[in-house]
C-alpha atoms as a PDB file:
ATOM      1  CA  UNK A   1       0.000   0.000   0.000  1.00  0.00           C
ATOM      2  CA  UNK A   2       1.406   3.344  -1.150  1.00  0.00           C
ATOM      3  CA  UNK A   3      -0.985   5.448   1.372  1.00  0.00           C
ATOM      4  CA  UNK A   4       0.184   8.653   2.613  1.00  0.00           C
ATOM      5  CA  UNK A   5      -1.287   9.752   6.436  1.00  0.00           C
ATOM      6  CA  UNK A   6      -3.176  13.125   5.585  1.00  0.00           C
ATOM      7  CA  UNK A   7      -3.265  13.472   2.026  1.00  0.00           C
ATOM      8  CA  UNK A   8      -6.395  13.428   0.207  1.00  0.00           C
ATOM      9  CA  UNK A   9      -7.814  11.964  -2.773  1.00  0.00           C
ATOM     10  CA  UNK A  10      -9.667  13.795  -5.038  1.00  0.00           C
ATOM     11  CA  UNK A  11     -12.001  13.144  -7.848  1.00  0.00           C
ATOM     12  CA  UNK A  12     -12.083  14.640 -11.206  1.00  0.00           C
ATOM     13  CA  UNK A  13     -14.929  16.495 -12.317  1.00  0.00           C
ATOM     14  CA  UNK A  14     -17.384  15.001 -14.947  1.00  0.00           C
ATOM     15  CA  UNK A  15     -16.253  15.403 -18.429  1.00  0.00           C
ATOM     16  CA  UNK A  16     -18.925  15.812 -20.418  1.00  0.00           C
ATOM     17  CA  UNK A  17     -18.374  14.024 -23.844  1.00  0.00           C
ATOM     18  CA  UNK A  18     -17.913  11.003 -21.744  1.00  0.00           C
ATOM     19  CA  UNK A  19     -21.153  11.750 -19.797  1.00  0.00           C
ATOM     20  CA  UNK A  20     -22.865  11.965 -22.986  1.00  0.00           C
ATOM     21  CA  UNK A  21     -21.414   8.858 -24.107  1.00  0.00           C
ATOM     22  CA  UNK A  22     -22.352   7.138 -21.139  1.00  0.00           C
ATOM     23  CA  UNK A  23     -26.046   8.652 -21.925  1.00  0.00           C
ATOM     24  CA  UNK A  24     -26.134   7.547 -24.808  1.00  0.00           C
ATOM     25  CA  UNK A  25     -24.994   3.794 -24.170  1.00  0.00           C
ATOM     26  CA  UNK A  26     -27.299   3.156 -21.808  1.00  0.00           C
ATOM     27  CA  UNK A  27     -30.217   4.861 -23.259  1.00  0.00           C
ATOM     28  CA  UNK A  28     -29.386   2.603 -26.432  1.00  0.00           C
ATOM     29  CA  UNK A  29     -29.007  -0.701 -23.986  1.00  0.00           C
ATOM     30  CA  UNK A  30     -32.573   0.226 -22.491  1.00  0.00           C
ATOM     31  CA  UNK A  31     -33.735   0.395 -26.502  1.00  0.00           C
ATOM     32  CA  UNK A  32     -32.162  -2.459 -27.745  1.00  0.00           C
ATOM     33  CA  UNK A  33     -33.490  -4.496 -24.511  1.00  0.00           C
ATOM     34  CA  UNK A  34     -37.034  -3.306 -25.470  1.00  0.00           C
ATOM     35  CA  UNK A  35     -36.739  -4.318 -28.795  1.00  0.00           C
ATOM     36  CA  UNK A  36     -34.947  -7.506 -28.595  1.00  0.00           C
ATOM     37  CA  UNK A  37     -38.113  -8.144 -26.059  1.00  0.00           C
ATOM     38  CA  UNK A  38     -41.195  -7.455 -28.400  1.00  0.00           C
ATOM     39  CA  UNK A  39     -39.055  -9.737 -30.997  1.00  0.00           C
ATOM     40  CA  UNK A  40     -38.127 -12.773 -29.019  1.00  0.00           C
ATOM     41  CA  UNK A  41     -41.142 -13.227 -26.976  1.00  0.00           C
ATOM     42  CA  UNK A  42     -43.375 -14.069 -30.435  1.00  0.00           C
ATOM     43  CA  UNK A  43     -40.606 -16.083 -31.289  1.00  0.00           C
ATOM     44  CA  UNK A  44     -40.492 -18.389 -28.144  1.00  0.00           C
ATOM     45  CA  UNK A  45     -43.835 -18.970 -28.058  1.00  0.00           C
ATOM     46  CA  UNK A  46     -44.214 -20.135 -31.525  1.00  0.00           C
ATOM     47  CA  UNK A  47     -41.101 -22.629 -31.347  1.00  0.00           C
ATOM     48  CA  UNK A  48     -41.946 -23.837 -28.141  1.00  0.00           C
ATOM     49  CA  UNK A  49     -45.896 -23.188 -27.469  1.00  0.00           C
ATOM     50  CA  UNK A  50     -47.844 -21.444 -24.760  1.00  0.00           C
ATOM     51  CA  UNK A  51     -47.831 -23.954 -22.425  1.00  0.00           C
ATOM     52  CA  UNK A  52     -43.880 -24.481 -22.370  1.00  0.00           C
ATOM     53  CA  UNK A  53     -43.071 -20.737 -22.416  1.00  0.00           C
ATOM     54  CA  UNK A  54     -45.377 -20.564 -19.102  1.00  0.00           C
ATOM     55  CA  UNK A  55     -42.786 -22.635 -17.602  1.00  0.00           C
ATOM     56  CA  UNK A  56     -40.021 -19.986 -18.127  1.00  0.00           C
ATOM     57  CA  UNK A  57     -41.280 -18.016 -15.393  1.00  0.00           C
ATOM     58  CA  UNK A  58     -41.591 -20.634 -13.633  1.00  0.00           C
ATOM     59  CA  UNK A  59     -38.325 -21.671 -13.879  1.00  0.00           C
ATOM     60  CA  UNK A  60     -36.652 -18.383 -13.433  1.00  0.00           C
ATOM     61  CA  UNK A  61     -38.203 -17.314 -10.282  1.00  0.00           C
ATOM     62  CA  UNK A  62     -37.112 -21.085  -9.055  1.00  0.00           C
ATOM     63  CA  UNK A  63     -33.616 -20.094 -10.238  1.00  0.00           C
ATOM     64  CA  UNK A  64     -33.931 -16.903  -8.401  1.00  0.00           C
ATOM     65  CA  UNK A  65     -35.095 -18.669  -5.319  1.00  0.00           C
ATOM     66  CA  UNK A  66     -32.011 -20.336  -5.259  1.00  0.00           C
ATOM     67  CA  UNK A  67     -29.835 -17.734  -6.103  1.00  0.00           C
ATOM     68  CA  UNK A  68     -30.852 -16.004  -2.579  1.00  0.00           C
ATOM     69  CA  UNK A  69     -30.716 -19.381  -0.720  1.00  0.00           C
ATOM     70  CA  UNK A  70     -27.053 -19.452  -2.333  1.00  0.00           C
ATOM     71  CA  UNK A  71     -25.951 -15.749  -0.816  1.00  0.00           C
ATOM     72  CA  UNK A  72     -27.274 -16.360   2.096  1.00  0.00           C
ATOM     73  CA  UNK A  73     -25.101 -19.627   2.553  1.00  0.00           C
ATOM     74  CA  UNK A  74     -21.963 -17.744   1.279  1.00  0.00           C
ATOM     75  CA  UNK A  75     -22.471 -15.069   4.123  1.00  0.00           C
ATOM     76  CA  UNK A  76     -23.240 -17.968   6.462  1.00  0.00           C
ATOM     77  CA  UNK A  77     -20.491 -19.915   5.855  1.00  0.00           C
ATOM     78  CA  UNK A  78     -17.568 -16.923   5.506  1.00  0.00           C
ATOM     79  CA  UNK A  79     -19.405 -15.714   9.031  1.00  0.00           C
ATOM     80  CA  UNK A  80     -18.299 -19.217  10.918  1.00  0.00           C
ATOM     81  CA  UNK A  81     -15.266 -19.306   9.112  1.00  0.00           C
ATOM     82  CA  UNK A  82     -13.594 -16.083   9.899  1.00  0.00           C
ATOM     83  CA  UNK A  83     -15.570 -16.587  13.776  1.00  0.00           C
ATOM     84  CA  UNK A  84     -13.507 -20.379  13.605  1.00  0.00           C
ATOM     85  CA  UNK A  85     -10.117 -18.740  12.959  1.00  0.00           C
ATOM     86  CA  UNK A  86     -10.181 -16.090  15.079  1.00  0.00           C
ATOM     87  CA  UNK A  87     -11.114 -18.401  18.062  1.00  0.00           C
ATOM     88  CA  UNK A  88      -8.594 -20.491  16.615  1.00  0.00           C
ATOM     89  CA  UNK A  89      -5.856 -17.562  16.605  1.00  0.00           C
ATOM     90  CA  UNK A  90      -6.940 -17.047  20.029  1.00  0.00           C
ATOM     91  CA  UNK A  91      -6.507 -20.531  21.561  1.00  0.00           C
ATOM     92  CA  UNK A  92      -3.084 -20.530  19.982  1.00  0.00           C
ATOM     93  CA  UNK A  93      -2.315 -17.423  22.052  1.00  0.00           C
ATOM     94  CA  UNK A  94      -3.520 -18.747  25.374  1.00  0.00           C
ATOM     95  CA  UNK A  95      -2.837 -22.188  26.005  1.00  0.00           C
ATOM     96  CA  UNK A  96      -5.728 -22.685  28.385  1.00  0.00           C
ATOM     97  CA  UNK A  97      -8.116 -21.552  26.053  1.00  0.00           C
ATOM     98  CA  UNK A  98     -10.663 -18.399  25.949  1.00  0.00           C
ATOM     99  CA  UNK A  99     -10.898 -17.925  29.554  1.00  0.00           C
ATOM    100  CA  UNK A 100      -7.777 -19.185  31.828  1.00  0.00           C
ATOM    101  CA  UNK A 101      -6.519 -22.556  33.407  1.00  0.00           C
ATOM    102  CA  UNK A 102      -9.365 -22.436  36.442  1.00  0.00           C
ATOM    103  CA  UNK A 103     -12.408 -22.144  33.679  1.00  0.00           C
ATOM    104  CA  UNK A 104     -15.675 -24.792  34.185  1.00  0.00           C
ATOM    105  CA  UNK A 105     -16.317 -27.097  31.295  1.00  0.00           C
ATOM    106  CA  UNK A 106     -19.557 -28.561  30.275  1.00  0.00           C
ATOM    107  CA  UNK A 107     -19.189 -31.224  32.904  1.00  0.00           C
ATOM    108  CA  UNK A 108     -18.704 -29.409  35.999  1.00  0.00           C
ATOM    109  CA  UNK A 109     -14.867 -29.910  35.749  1.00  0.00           C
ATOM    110  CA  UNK A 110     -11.828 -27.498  36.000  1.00  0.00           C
ATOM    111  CA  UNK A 111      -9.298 -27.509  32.807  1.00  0.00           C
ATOM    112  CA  UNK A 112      -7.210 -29.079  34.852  1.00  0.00           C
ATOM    113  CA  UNK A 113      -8.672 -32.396  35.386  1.00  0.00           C
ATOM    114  CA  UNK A 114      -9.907 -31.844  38.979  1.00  0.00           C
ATOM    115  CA  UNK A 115     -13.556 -31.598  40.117  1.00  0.00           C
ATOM    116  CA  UNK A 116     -14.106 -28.287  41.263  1.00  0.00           C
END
């Protein structure tokens, strides 16, 4: 990292031939979208019929379902993994674990062995 303490970055103002350029790409992707649309949807249904093209939706809200159930997993999963190697970096630290040599276990017993 090449940071300096107390400098600041600043940002360039807008140009504007490239804000018109970027107006005009994405008002021609928002065109071209629409069109493609009013084209394709005729097309599906006469290749594949009206009762197969009702299953697209179908299928792409199922898809969509599982997209979510797939993020939340990912967040799940990197959440008990960087918890598990940070308790991990801990125990290393201490060798009597979180909380000393004289903590209580589950069973009533000291770390050490000995009923308390």
């Amino acid at each position: 990292m090449n940071a300096q303490v107390g400098t600041h970055q600043t940002i360039s103002p807008v140009q504007p031939r490239r804000f018109g350029l970027n107006l005009i790409g994405n008002v021609g992707q928002l065109g071209l979208t629409m069109v493609v649309g009013v084209f394709y949807v005729p097309f599906l249904v006469r290749h594949l019929g009206p009762a197969v093209y009702g299953l697209v939706p179908l299928i792409s809200m199922v898809t969509a379902y599982m997209n979510l159930i797939t993020m939340g997993l990912d967040s799940a999963v990197a959440r008990s993994m960087s918890i598990a190697l940070e308790s991990r970096r801990l125990r290393k630290k201490r060798p009597h674990g979180l909380h000393g040599p004289r903590s209580r276990c589950i069973h009533g017993k000291s770390r050490g062995g000995q009923a308390a």
